[in-house]
Protein backbone atom coordinates (compact mmCIF):
# COMPACT_ATOMS: atom_id res chain seq x y z
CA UNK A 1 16.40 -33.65 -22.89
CA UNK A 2 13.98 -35.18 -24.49
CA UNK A 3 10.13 -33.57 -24.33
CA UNK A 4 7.73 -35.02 -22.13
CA UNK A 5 4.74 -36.00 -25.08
CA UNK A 6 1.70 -35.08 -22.42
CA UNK A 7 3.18 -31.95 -20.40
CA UNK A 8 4.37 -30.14 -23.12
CA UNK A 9 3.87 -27.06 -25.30
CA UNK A 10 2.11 -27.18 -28.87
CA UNK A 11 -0.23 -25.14 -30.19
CA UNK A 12 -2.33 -22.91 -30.37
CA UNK A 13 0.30 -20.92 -27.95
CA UNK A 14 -2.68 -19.34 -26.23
CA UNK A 15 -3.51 -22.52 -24.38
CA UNK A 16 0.15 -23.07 -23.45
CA UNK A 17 0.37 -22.32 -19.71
CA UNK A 18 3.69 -21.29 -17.92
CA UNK A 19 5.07 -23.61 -15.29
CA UNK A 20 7.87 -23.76 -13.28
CA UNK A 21 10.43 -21.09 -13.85
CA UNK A 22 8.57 -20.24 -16.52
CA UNK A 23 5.80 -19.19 -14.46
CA UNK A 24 7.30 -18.92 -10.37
CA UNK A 25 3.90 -18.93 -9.04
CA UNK A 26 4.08 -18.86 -4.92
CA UNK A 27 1.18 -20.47 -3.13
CA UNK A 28 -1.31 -17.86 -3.63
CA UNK A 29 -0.80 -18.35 -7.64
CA UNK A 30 -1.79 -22.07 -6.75
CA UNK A 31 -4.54 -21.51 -5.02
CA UNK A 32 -6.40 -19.42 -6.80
CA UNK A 33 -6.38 -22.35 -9.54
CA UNK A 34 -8.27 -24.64 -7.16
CA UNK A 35 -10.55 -21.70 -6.28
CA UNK A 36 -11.57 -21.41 -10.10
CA UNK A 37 -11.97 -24.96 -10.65
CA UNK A 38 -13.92 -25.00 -7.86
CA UNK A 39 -16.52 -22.24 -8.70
CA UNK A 40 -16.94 -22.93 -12.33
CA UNK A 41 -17.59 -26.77 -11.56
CA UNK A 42 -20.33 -25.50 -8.54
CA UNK A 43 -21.97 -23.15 -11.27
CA UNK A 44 -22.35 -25.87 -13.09
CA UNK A 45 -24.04 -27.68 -11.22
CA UNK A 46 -26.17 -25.67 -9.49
CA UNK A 47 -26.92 -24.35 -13.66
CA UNK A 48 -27.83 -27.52 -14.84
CA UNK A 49 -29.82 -28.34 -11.34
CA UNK A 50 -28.33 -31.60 -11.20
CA UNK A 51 -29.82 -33.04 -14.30
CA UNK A 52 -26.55 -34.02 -15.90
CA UNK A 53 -24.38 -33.35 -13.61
CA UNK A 54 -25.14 -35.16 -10.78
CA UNK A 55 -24.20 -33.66 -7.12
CA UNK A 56 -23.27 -36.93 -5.84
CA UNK A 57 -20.24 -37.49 -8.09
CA UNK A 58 -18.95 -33.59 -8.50
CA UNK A 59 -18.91 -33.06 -4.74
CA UNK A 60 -15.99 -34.55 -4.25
CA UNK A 61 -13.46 -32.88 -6.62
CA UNK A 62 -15.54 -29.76 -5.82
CA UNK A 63 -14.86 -29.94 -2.24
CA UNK A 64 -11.46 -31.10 -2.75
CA UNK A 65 -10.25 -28.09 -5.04
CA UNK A 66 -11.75 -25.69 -2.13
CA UNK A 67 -10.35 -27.54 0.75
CA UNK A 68 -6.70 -27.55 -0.99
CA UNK A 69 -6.84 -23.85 -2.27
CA UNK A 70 -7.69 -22.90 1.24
CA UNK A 71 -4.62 -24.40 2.50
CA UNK A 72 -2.22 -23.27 0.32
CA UNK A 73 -3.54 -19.69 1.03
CA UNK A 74 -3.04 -20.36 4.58
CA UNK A 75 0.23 -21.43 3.47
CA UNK A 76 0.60 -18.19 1.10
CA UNK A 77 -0.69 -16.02 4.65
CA UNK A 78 2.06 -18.07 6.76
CA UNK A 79 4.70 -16.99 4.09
CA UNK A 80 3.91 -13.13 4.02
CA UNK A 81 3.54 -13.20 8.11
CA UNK A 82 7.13 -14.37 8.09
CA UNK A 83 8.41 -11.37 5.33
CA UNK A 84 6.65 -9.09 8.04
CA UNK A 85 8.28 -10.81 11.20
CA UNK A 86 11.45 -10.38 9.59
CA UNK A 87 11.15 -6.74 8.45
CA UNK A 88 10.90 -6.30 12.49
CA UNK A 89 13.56 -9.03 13.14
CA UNK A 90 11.10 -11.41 14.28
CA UNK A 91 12.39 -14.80 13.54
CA UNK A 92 9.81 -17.36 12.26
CA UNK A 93 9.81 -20.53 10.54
CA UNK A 94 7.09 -22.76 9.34
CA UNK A 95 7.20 -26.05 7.43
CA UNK A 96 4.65 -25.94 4.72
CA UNK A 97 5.82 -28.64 2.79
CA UNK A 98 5.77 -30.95 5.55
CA UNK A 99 2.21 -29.96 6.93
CA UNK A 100 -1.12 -30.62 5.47
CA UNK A 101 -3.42 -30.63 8.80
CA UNK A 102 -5.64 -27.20 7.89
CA UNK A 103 -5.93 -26.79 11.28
CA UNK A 104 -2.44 -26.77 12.54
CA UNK A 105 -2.02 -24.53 9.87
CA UNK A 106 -4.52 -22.06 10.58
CA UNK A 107 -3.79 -22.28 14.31
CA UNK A 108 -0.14 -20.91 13.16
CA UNK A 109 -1.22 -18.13 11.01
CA UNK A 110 -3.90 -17.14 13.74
CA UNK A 111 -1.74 -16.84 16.89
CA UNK A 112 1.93 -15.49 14.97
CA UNK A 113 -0.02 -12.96 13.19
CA UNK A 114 -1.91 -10.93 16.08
CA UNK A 115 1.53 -11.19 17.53
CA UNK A 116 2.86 -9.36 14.81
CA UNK A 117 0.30 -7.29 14.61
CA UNK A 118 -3.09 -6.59 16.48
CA UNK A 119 -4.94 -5.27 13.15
CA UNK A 120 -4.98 -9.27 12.12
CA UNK A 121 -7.60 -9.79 14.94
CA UNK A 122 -10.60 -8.46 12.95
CA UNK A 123 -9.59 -10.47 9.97
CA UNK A 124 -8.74 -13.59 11.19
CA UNK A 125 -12.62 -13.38 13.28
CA UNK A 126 -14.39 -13.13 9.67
CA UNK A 127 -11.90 -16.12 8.75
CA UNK A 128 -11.49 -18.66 11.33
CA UNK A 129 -15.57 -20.17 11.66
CA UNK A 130 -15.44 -21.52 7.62
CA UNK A 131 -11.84 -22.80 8.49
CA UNK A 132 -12.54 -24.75 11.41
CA UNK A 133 -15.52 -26.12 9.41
CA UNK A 134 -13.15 -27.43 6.88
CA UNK A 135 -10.67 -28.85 9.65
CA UNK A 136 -13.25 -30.59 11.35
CA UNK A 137 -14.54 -32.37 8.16
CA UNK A 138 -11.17 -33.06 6.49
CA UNK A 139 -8.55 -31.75 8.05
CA UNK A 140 -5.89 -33.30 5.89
CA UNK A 141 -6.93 -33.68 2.61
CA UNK A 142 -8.00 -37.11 2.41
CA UNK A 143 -11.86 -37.16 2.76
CA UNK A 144 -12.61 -36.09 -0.38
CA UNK A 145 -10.16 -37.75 -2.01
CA UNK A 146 -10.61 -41.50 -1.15
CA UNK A 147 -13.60 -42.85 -0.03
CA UNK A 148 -12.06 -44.32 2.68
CA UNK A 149 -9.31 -43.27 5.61
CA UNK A 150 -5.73 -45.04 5.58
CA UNK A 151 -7.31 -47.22 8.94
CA UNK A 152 -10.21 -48.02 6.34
CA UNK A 153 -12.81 -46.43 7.45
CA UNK A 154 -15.77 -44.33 5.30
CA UNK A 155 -15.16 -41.02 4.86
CA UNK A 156 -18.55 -38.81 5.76
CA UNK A 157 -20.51 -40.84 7.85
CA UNK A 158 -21.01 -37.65 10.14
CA UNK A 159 -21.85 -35.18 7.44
CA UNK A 160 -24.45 -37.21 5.41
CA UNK A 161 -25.74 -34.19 3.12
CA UNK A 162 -23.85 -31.45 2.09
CA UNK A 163 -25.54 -28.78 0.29
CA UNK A 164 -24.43 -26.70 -2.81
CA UNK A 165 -26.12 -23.34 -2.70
CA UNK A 166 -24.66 -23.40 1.03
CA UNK A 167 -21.24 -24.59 -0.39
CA UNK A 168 -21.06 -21.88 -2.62
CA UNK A 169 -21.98 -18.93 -0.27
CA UNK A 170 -19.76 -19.90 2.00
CA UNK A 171 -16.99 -20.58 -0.20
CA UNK A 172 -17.44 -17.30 -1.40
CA UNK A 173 -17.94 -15.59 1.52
CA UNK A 174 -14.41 -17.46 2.93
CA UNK A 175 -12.60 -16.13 -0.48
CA UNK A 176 -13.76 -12.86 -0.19
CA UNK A 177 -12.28 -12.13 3.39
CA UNK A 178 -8.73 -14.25 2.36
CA UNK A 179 -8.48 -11.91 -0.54
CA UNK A 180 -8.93 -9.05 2.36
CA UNK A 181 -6.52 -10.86 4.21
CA UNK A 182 -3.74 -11.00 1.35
CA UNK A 183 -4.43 -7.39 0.90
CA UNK A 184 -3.46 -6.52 4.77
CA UNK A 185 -0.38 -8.33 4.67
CA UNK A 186 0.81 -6.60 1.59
CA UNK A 187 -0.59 -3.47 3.16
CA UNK A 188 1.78 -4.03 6.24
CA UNK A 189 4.73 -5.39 4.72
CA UNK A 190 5.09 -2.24 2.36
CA UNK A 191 4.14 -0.11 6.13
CA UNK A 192 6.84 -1.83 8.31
CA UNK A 193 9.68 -1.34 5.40
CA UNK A 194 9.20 2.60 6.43
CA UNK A 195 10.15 1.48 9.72
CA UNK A 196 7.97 3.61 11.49
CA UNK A 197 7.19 1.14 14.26
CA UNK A 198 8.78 -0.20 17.70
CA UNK A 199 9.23 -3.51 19.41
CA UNK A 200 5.71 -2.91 21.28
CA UNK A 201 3.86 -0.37 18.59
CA UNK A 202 2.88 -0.42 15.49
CA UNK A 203 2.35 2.65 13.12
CA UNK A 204 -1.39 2.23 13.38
CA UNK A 205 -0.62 2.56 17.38
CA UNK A 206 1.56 5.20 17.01
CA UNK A 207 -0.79 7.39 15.13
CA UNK A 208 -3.30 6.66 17.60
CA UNK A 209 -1.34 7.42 20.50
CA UNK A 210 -0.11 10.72 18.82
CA UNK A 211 -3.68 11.72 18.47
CA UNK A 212 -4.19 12.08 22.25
CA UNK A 213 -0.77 13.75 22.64
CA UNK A 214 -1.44 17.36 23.96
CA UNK A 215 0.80 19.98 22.18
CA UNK A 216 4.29 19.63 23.34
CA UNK A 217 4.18 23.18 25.21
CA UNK A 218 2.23 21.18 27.17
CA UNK A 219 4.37 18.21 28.62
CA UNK A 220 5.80 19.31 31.69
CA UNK A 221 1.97 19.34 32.96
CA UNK A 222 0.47 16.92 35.18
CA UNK A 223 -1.98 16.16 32.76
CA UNK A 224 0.36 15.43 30.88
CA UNK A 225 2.24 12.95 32.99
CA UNK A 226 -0.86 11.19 34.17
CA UNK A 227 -2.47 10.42 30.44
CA UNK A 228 1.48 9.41 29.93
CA UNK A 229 0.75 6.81 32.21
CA UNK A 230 -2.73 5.95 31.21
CA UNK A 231 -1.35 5.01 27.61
CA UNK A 232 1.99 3.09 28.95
CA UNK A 233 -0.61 0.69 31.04
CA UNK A 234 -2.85 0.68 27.88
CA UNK A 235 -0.41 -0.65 25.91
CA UNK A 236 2.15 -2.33 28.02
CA UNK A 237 4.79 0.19 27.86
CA UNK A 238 8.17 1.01 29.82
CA UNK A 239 9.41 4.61 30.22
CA UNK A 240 11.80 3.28 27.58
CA UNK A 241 8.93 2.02 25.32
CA UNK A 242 7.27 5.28 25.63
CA UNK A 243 9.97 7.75 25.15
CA UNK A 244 10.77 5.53 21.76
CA UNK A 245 7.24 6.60 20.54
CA UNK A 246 7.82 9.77 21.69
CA UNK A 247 10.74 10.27 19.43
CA UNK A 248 8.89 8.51 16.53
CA UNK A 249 6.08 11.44 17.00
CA UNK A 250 8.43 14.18 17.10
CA UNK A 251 10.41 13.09 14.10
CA UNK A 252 7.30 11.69 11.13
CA UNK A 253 5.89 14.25 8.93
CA UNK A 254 2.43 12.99 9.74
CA UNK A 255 2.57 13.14 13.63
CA UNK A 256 4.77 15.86 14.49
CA UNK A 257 2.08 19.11 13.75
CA UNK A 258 -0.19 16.94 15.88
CA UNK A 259 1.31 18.45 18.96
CA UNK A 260 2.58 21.59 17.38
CA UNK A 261 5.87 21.17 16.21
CA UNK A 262 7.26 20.73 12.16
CA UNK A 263 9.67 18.28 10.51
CA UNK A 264 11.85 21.10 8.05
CA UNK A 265 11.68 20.31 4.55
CA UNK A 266 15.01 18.20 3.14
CA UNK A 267 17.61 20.35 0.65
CA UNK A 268 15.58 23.48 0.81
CA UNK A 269 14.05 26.24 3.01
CA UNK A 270 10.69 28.15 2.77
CA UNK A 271 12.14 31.21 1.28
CA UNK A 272 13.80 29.11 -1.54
CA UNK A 273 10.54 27.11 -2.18
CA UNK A 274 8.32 30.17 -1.83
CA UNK A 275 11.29 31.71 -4.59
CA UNK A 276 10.27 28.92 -6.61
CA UNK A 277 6.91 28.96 -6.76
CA UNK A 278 6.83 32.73 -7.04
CA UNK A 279 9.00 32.74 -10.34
CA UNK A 280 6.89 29.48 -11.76
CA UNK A 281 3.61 31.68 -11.26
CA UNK A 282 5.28 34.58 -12.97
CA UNK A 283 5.39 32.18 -16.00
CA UNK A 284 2.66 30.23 -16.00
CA UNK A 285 -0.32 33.34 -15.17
CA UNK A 286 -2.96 30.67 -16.56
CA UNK A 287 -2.76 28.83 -12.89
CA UNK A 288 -4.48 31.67 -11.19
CA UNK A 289 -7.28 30.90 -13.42
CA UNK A 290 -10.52 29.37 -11.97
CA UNK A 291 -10.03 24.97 -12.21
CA UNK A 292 -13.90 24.67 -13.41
CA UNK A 293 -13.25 27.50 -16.23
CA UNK A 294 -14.70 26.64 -19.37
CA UNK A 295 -11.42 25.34 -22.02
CA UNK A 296 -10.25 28.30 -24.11
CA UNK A 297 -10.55 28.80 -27.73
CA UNK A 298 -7.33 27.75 -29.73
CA UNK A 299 -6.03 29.22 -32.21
CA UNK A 300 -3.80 26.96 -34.69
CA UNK A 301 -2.70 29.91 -36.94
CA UNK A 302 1.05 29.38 -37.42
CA UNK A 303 2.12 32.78 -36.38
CA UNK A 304 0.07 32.46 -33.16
CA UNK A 305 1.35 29.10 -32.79
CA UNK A 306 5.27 30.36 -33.60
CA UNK A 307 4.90 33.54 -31.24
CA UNK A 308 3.62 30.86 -28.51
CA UNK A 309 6.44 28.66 -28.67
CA UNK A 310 9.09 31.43 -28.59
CA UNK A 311 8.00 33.60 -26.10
CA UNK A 312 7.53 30.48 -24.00
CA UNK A 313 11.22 29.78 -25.10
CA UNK A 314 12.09 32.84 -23.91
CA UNK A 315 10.58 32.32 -20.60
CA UNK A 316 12.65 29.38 -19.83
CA UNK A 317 15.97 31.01 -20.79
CA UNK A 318 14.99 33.37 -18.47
CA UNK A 319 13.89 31.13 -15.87
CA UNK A 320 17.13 29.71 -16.16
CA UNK A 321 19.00 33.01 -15.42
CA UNK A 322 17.48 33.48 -12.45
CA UNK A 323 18.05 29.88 -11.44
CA UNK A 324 21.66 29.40 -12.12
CA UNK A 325 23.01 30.40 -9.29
CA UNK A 326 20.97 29.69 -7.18
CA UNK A 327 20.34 25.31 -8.07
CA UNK A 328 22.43 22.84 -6.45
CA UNK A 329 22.09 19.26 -6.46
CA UNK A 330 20.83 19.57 -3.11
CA UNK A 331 18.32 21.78 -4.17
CA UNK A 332 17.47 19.90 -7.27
CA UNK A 333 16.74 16.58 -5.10
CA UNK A 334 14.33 18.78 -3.07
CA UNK A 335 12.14 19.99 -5.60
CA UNK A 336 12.46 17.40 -7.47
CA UNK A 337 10.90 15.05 -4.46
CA UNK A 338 7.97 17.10 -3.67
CA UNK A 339 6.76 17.11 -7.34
CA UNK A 340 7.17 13.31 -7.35
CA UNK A 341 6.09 12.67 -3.82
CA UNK A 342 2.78 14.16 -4.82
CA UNK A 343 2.21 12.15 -7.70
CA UNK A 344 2.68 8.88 -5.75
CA UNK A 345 0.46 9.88 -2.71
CA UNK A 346 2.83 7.04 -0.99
CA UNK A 347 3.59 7.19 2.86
CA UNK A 348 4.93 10.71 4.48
CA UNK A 349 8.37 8.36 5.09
CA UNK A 350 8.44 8.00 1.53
CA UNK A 351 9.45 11.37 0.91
CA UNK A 352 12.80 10.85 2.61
CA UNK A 353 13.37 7.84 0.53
CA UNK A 354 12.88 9.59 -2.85
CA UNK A 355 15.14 12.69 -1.70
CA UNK A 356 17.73 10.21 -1.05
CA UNK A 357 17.12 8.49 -4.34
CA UNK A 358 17.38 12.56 -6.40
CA UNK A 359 19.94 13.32 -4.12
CA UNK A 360 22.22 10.42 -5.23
CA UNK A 361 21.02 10.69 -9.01
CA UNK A 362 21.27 14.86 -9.04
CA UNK A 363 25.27 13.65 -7.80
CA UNK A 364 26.17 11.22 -10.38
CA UNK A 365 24.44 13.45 -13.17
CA UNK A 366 25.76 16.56 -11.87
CA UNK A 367 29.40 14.86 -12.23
CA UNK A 368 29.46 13.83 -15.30
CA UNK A 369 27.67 16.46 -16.61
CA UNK A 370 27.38 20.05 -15.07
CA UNK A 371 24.73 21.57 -17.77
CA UNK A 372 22.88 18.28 -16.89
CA UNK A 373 21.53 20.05 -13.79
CA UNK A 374 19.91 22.79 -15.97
CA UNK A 375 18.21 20.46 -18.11
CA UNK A 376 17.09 18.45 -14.72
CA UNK A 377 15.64 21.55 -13.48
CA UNK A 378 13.87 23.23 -15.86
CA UNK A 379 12.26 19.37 -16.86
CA UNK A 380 10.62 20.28 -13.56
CA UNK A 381 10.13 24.05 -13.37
CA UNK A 382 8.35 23.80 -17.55
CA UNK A 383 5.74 20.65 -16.02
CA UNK A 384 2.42 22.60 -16.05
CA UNK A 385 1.19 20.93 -12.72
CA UNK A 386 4.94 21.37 -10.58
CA UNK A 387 3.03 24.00 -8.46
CA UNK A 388 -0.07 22.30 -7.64
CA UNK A 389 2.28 18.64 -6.81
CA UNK A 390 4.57 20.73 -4.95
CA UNK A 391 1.76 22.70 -2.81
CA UNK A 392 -0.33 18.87 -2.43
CA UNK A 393 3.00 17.73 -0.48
CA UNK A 394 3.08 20.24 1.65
CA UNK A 395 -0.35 19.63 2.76
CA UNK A 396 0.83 15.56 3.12
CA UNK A 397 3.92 16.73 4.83
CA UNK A 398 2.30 19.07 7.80
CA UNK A 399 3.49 22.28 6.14
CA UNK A 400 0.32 23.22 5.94
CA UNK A 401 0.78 27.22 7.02
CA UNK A 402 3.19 27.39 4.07
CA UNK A 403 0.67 25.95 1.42
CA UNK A 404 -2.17 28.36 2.65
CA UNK A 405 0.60 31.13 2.54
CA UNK A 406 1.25 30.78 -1.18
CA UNK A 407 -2.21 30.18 -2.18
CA UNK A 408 -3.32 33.32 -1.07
CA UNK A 409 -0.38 35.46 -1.72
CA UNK A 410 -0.64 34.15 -5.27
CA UNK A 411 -4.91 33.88 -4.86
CA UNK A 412 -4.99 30.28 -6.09
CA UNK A 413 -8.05 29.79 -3.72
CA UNK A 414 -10.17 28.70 -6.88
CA UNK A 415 -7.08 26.96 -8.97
CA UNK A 416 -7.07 23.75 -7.79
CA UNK A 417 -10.14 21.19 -7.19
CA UNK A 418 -8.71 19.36 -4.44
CA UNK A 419 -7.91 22.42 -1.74
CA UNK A 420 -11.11 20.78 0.26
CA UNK A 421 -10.04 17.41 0.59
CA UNK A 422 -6.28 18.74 1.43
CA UNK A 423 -7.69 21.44 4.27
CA UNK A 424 -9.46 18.65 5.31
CA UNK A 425 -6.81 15.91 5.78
CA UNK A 426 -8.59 13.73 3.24
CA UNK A 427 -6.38 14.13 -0.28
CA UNK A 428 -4.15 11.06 0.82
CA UNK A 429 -6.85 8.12 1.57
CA UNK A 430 -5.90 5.00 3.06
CA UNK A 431 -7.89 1.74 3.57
CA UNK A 432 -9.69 1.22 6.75
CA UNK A 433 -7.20 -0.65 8.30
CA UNK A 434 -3.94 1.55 8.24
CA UNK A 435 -5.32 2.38 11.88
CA UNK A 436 -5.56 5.65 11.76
């Protein structure tokens, strides 16, 4: 096929831009084009103060590129709604090729989103006045391209001035809150995957309803059963609906210690863990050490450096000994997910996923390979932080009387700079609106 000679690539290959397949931009890609173009014409306008580029002419294509990079990240908002609705086998459809009328579009978004999910309320408040400006000046995309409607009539005759500094502020304002927008719905759609949610609650409402759960010795009280029934006609629940969140609570890392009870640890128990952790101290004395210590001297001398490496060596044959018996894949998986859940700080469900994920690797490797589970386990036992990743998921996890249990049998009180944000429920920070 022969090249088209304007829409082509040439050089210098830095100004070649990727299209198409080449490229697979989705709506939001699209728009933020328009919202460039936009802002660097407007700066230069508002730089130059009109003199040589003149307001009346670039108002147009300015307000244009806005108008149309709004839509298509209504249309961008519309698609990542639908990902969500689907996660919770809510079937929606929208035709955003077919649809151009900004307020249909935002009318969409609006109402299928707080039914999704309440948390869009806020957002959508910040969002909606600038849109419904927009809709009621062009609400299709025509005004600021032709200077006059399909029936022939002027564009504008309402508007009369329209104002630059204002435009921009605005504009800006409006961008600002549909970039906090796009960051929600990716926020949500990665939260509903964990599937900690029911057909009337979301994990933000869960959490919140957990936090004015009594502890469970408490249940068969009245105050109990009446605050039970303050929250179902709070939130519109059945016996069913409530008894579902109930379950939830009982069952998630996070929730459970809330009213006194513990989700066990997956593919090992305390004694094995506290084993662990006793044998990696042994090893590794320099943890017990103060965290704000001032760095050692090193020595480089090649006999200092050679009696280093093989005691250490020693150490891990050792370690090894002791191990042997004792590691299966089961076990493997475990510690292997508490070292790694720790280093992505993800969501408390996450930790089940990853076990899942060692669990089936530890199998496959184990297999083919039975000394591969030795070199899988001391990869993790030699890290220098294993200890502190494995003690930070426990904190994230509710096992909170087991991390304060190690730390001062072994006195690690002043080893690690984060023990005040972890007693204090603050190591894993989420944004303001994960609800809880």
């Amino acid at each position: 096929m022969q090249k088209n000679p304007t829409f082509r690539g040439s050089e210098p290959t830095w100004a070649n831009a990727c299209v198409g397949n080449n490229g697979n931009p989705s709506y939001v890609e699209y728009s933020k084009g328009f919202s460039q173009a936009a802002n660097l014409l407007i700066d230069q306008v508002l730089n130059d103060r009109g003199i040589h580029l003149y307001v009346d002419d670039l108002v147009y294509p300015i307000c244009f590129n806005m108008r149309h990079s709004v839509e298509l990240r209504l249309k961008g908002a519309i698609d990542e709604v639908i990902a969500i609705a689907n996660i919770k086998n809510i079937k929606l459809s929208f035709n955003s090729t077919g649809s151009h009328d900004i307020k249909i579009i935002w009318n969409y978004f609006r109402t299928e989103s707080e039914k999704i999910d309440k948390r869009y309320v806020e957002i959508n408040k910040k969002i909606e006045p600038t849109i419904l400006d927009i809709a009621e000046v062009d609400s299709t995309g025509q005004t600021f391209r032709y200077p006059v409607s399909n029936t022939a009539q002027k564009h504008l005759t309402d508007v009369a001035l329209i104002n630059f500094v204002v435009l921009k502020r605005k504009f800006n304002e409006l961008e600002s809150n549909l970039d906090g927008l796009h960051r929600l719905n990716h926020w949500l759609n990665e939260e509903y995957k964990h599937g900690t949610f029911t057909s009337k609650l979301s994990r933000a409402e869960i959490f919140k309803i957990s936090r004015r759960l009594p502890q469970r010795a408490k249940w068969a009280t009245t105050e109990f059963s009446d605050l039970k029934d303050t929250i179902r006609i709070e939130y519109g629940l059945s016996n069913n609906d409530f008894t579902k969140a109930i379950n939830i609570i009982k069952a998630h890392y996070s929730l459970a210690p809330l009213i006194g009870e513990q989700v066990p640890l997956i593919g090992i128990n305390e004694q094995q863990l506290s084993f662990f952790i006793e044998r990696w101290i042994n090893d590794n004395q320099e943890v017990k050490k103060p965290f704000d210590r001032e760095p050692e001297e090193i020595s480089f001398e090649s006999e200092s450096m050679l009696t280093r490496i093989i005691s250490r060596t020693n150490k891990t044959q050792e370690s090894w000994s002791v191990f042997s018996d004792k590691v299966s894949v089961e076990y493997l998986a475990a510690i292997k997910s508490l070292f790694y859940f720790a280093r992505d700080k993800g969501f408390t469900e996450y930790y089940i996923r990853i076990y899942q994920i060692h669990l089936r690797e530890s199998n496959v490797s184990f297999d083919g390979n039975p000394s591969s589970l030795r070199r899988d386990f001391m990869h993790i036992f030699t890290k220098s932080n294993a200890v502190e990743n494995i003690l930070i998921s426990l904190y994230a996890l509710g096992h909170i009387q087991l991390a304060e249990e190690i730390i001062n049998h072994h006195d690690l009180n002043h080893s690690f700079y984060w023990l005040d944000d972890a007693r204090s429920g603050e190591l894993f920070s989420y944004p303001d609106y994960a609800g809880y």
